[in-house]
PDB file of N, CA and C in Angstrom:
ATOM      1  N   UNK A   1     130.490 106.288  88.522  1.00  0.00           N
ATOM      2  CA  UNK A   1     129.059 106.275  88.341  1.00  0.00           C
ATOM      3  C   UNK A   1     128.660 104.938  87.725  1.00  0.00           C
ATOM      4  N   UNK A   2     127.519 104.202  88.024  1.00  0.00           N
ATOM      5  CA  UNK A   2     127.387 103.197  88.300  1.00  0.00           C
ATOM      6  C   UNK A   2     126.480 102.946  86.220  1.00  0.00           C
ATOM      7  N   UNK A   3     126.470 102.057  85.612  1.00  0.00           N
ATOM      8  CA  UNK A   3     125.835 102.219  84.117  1.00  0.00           C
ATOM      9  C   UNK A   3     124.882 101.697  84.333  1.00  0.00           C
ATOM     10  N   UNK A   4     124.383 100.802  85.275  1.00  0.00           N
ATOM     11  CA  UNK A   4     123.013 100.087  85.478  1.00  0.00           C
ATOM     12  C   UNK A   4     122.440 100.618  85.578  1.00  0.00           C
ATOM     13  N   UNK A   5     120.863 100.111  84.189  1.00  0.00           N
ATOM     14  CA  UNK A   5     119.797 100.390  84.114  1.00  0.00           C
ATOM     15  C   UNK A   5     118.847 100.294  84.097  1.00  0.00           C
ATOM     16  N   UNK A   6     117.633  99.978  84.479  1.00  0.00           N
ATOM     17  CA  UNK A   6     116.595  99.086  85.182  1.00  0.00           C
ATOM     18  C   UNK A   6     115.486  99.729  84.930  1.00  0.00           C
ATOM     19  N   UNK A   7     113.987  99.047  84.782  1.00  0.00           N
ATOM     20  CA  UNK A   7     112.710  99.470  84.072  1.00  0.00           C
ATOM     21  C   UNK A   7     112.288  98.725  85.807  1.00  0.00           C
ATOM     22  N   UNK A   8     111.027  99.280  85.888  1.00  0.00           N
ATOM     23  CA  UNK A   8     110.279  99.203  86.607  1.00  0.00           C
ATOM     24  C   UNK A   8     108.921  99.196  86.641  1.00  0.00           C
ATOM     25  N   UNK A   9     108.159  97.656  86.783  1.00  0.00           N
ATOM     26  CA  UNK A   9     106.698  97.629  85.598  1.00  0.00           C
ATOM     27  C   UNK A   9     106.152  97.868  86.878  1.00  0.00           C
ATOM     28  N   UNK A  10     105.186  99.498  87.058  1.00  0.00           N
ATOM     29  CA  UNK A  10     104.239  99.919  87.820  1.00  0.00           C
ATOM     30  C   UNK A  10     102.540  99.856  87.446  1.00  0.00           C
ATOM     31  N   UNK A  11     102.308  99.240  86.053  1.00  0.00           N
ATOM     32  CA  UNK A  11     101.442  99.354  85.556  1.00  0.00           C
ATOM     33  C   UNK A  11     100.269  99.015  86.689  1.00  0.00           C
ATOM     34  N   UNK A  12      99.057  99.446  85.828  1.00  0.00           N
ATOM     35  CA  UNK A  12      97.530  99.361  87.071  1.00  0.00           C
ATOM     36  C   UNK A  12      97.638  99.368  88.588  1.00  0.00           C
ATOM     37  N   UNK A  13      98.581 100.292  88.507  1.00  0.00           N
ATOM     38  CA  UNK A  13      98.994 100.614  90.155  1.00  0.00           C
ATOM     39  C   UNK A  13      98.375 101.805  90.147  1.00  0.00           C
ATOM     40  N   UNK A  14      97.943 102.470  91.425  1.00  0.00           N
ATOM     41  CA  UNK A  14      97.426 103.542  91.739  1.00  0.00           C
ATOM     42  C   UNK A  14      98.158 104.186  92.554  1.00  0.00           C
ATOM     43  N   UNK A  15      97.499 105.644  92.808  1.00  0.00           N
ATOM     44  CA  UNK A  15      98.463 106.240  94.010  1.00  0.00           C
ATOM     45  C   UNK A  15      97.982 105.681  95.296  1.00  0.00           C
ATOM     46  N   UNK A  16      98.828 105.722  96.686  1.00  0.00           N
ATOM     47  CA  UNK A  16     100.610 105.921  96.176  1.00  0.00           C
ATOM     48  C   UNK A  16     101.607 104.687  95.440  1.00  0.00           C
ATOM     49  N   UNK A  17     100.860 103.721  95.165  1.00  0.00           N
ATOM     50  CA  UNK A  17     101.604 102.453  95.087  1.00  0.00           C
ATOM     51  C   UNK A  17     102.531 102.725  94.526  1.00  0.00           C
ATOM     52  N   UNK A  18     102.875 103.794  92.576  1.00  0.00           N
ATOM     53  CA  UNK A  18     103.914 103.190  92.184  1.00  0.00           C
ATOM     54  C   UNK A  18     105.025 104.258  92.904  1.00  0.00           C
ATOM     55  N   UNK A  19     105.139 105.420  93.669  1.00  0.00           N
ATOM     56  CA  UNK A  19     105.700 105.420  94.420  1.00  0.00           C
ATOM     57  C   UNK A  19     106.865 104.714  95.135  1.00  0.00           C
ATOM     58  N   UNK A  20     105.551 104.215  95.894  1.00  0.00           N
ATOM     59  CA  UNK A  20     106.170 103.072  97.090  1.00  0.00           C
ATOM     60  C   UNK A  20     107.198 101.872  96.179  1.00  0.00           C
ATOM     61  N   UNK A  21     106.806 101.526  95.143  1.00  0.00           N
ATOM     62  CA  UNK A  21     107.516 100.790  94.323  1.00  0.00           C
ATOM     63  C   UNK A  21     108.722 100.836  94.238  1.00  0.00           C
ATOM     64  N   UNK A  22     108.686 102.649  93.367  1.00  0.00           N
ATOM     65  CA  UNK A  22     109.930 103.390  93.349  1.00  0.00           C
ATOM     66  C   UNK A  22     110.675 103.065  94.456  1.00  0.00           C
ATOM     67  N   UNK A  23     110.372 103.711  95.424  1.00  0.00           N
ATOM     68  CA  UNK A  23     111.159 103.945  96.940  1.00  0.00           C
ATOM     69  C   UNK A  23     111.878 102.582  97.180  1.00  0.00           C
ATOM     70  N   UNK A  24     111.063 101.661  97.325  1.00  0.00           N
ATOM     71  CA  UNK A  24     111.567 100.554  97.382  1.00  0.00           C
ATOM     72  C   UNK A  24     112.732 100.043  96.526  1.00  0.00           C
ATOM     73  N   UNK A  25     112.298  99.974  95.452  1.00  0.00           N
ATOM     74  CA  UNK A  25     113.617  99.827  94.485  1.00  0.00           C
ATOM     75  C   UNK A  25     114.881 100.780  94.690  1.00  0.00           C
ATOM     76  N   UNK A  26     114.997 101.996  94.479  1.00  0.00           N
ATOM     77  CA  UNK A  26     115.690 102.685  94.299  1.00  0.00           C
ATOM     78  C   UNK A  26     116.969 102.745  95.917  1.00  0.00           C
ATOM     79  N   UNK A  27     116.035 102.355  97.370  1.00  0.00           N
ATOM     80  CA  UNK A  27     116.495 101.876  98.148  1.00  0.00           C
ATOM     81  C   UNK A  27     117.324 100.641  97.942  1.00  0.00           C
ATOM     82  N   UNK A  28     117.786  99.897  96.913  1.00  0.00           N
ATOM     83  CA  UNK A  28     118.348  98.482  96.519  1.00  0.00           C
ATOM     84  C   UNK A  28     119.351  99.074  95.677  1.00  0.00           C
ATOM     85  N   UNK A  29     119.317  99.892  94.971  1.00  0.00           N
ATOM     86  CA  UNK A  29     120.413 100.426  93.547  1.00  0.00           C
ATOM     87  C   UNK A  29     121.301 101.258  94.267  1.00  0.00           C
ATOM     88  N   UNK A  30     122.431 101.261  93.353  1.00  0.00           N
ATOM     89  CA  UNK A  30     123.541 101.775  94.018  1.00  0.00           C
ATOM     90  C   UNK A  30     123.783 103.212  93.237  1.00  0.00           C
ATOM     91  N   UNK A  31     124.551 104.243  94.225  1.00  0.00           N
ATOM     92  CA  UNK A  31     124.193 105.534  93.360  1.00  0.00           C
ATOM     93  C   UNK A  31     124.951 105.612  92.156  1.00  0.00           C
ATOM     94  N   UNK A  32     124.034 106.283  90.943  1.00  0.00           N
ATOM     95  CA  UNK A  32     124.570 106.280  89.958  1.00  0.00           C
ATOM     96  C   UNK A  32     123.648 105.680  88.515  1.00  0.00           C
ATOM     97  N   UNK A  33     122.791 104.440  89.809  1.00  0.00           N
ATOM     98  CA  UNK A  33     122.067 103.725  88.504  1.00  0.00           C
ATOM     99  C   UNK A  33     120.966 104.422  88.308  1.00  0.00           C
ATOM    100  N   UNK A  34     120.406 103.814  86.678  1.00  0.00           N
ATOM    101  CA  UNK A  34     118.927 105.016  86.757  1.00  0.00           C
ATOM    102  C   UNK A  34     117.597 103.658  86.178  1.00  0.00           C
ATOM    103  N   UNK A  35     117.125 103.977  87.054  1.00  0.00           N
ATOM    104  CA  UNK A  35     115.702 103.592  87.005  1.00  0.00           C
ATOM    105  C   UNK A  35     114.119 104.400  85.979  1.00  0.00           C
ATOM    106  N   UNK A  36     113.708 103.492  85.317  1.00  0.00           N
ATOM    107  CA  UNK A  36     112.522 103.713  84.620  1.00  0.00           C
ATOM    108  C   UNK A  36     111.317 103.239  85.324  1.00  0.00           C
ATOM    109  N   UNK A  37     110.615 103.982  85.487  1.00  0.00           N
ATOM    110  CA  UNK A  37     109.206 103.623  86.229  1.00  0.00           C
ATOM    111  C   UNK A  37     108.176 103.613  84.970  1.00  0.00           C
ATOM    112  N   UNK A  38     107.330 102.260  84.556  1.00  0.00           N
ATOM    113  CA  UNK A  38     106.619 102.860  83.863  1.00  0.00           C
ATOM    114  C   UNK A  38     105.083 102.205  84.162  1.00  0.00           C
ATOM    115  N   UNK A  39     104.405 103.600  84.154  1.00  0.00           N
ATOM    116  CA  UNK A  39     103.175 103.577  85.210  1.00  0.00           C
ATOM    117  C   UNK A  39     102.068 103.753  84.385  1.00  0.00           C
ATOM    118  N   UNK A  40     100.421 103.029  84.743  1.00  0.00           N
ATOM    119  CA  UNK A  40      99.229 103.555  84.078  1.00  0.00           C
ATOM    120  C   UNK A  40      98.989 104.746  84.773  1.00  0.00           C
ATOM    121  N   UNK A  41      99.349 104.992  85.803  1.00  0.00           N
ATOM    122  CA  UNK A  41      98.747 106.279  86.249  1.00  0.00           C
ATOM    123  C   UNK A  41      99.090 107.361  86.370  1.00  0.00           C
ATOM    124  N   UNK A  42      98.714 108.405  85.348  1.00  0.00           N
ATOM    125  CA  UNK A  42      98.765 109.779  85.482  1.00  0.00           C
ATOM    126  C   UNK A  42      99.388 110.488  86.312  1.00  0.00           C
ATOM    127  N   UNK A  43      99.144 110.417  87.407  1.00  0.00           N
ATOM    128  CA  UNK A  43      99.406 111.211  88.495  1.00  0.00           C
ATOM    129  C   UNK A  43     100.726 110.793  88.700  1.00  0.00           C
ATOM    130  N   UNK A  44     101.739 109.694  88.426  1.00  0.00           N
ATOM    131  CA  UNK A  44     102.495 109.227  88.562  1.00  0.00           C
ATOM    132  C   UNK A  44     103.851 110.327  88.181  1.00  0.00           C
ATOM    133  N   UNK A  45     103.483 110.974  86.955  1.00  0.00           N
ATOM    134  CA  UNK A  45     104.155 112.072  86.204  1.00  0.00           C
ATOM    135  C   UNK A  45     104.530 113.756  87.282  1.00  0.00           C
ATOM    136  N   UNK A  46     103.509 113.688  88.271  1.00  0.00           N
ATOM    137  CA  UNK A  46     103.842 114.708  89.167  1.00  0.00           C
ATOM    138  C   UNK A  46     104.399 114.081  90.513  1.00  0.00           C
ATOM    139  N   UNK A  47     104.011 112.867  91.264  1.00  0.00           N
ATOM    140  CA  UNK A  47     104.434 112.346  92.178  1.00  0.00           C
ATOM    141  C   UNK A  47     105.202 111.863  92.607  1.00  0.00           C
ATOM    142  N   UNK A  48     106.233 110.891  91.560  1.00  0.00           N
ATOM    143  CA  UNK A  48     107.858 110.334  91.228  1.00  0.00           C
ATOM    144  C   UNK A  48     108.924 111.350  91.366  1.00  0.00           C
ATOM    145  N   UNK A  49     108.268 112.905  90.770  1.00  0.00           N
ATOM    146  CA  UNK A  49     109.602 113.436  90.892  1.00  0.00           C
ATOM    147  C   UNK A  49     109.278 114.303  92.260  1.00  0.00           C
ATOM    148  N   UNK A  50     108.151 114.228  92.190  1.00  0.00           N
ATOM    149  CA  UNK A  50     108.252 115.522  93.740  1.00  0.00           C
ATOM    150  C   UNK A  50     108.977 114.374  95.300  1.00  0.00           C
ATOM    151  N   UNK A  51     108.856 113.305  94.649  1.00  0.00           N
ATOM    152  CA  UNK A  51     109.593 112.062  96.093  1.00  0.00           C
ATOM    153  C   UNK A  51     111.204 112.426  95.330  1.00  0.00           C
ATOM    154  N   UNK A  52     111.235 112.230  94.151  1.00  0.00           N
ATOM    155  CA  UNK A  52     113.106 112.548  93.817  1.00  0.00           C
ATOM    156  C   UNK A  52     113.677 113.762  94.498  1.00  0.00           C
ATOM    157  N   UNK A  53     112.765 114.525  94.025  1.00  0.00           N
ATOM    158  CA  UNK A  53     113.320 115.903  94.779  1.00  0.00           C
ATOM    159  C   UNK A  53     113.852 116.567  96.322  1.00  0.00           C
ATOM    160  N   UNK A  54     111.921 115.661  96.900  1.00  0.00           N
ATOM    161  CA  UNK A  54     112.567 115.430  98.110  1.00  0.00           C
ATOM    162  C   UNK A  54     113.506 114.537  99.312  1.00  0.00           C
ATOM    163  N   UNK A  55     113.857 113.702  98.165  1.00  0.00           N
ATOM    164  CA  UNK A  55     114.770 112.594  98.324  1.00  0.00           C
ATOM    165  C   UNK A  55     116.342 112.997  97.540  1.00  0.00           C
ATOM    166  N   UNK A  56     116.646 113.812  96.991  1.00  0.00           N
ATOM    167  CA  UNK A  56     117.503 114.124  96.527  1.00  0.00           C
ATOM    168  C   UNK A  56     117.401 113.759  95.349  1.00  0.00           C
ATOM    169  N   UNK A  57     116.988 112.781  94.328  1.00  0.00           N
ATOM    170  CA  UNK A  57     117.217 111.607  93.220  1.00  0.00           C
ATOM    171  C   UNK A  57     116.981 113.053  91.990  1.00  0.00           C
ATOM    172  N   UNK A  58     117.457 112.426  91.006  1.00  0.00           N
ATOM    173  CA  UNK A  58     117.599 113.177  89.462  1.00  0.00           C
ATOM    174  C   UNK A  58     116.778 113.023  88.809  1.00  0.00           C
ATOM    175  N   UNK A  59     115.611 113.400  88.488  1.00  0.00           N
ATOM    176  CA  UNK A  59     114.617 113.228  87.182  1.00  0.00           C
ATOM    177  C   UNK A  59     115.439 113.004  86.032  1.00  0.00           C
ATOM    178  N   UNK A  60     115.392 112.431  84.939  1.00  0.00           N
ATOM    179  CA  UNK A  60     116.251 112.308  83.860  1.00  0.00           C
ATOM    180  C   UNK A  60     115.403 112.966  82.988  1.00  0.00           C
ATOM    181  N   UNK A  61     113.675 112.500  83.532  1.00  0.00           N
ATOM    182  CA  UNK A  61     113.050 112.455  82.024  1.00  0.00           C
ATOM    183  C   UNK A  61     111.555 111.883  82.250  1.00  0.00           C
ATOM    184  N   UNK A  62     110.851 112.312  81.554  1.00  0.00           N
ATOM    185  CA  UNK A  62     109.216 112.039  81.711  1.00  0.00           C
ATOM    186  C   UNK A  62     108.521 111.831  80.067  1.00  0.00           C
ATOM    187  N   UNK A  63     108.005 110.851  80.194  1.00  0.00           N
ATOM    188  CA  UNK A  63     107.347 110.264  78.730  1.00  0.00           C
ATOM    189  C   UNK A  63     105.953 109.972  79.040  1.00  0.00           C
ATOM    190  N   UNK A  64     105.192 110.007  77.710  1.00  0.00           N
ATOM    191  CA  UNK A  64     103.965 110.094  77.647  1.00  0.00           C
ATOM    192  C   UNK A  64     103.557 109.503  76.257  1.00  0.00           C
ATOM    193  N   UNK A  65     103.142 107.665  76.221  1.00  0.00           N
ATOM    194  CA  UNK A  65     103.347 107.300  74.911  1.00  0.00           C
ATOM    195  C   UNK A  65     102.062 106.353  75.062  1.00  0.00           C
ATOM    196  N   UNK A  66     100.794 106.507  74.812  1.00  0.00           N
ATOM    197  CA  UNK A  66      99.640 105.136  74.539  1.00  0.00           C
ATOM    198  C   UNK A  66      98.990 104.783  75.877  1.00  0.00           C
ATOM    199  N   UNK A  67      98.870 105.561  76.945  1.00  0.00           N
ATOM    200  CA  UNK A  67      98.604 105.628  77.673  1.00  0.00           C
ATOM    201  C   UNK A  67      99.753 104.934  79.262  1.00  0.00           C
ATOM    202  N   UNK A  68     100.769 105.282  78.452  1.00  0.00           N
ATOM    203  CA  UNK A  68     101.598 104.822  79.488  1.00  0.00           C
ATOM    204  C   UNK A  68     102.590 106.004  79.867  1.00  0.00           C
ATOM    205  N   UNK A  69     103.070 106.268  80.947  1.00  0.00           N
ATOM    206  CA  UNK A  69     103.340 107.015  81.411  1.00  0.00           C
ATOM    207  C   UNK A  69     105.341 106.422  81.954  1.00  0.00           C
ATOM    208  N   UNK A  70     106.047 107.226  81.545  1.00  0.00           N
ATOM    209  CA  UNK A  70     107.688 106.679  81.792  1.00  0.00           C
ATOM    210  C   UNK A  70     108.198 107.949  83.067  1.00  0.00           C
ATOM    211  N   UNK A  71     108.706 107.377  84.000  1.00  0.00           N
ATOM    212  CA  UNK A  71     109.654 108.557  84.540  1.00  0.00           C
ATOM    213  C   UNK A  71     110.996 107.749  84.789  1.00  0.00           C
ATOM    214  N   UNK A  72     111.960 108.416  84.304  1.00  0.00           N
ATOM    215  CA  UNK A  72     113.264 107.568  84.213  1.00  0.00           C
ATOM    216  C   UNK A  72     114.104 108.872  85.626  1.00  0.00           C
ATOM    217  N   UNK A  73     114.970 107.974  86.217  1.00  0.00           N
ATOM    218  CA  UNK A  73     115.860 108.719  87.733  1.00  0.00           C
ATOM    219  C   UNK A  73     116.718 107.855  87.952  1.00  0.00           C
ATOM    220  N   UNK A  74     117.876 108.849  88.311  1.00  0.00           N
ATOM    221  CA  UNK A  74     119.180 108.736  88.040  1.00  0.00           C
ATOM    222  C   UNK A  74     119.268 108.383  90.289  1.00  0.00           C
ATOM    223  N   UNK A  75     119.525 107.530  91.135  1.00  0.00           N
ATOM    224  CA  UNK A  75     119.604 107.527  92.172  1.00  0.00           C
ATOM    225  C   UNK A  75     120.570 108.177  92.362  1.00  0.00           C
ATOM    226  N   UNK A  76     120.822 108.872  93.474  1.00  0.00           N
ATOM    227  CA  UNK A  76     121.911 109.597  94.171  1.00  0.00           C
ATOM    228  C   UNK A  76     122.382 109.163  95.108  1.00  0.00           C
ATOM    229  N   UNK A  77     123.728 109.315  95.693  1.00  0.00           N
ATOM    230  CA  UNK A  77     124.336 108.947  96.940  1.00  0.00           C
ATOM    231  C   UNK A  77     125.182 109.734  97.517  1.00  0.00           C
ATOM    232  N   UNK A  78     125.293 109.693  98.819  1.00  0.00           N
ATOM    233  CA  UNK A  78     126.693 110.618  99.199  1.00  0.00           C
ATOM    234  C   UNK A  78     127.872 111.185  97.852  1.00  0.00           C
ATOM    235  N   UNK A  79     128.180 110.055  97.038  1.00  0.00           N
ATOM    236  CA  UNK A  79     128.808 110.304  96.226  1.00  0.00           C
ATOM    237  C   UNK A  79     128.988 110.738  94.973  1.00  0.00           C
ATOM    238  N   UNK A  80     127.700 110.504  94.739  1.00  0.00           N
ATOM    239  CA  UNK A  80     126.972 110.831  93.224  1.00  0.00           C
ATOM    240  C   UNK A  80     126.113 112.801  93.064  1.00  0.00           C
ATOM    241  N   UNK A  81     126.986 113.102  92.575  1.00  0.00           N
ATOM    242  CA  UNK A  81     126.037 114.614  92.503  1.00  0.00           C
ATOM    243  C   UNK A  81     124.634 114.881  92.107  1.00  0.00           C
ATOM    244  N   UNK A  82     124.040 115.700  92.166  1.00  0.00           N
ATOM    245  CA  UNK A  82     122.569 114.894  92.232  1.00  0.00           C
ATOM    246  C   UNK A  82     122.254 116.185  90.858  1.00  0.00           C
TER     247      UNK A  82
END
């Protein structure tokens, strides 16, 4: 399992952008690493994980600190249990 860990500045993005962000990135990481998304937008907190889910990927974790919004995910791969 891979220890790389990576933030991802989605700020004043709207839907779907930080999404698409996600997707994008997480398409580049190798399974194992986990990614932090951290987003102004709200909606971001229901939409990140319902794409993990249906993408297979691991929610780790969801934060809510000053108007910023964190979703941290663990990528998955053939090899990585999800």
């Amino acid at each position: 399992m891979s220890d790389h860990h990576e933030t991802l500045d989605c700020s004043r993005l709207l839907c779907p952008l930080p999404v698409i962000r996600v997707q994008d990135r997480v398409e580049q990481l190798a399974p194992g690493s986990v990614l932090t998304a951290v987003c102004t937008d709200p909606g971001a907190l229901q939409d990140i994980p319902a794409w993990c889910r249906i993408n297979g990927h691991t929610v780790l974790g969801t934060e809510v600190h000053d108007g910023e919004y964190r979703v941290t995910l663990r990528v998955t791969g053939a090899d990585t249990p999800a």
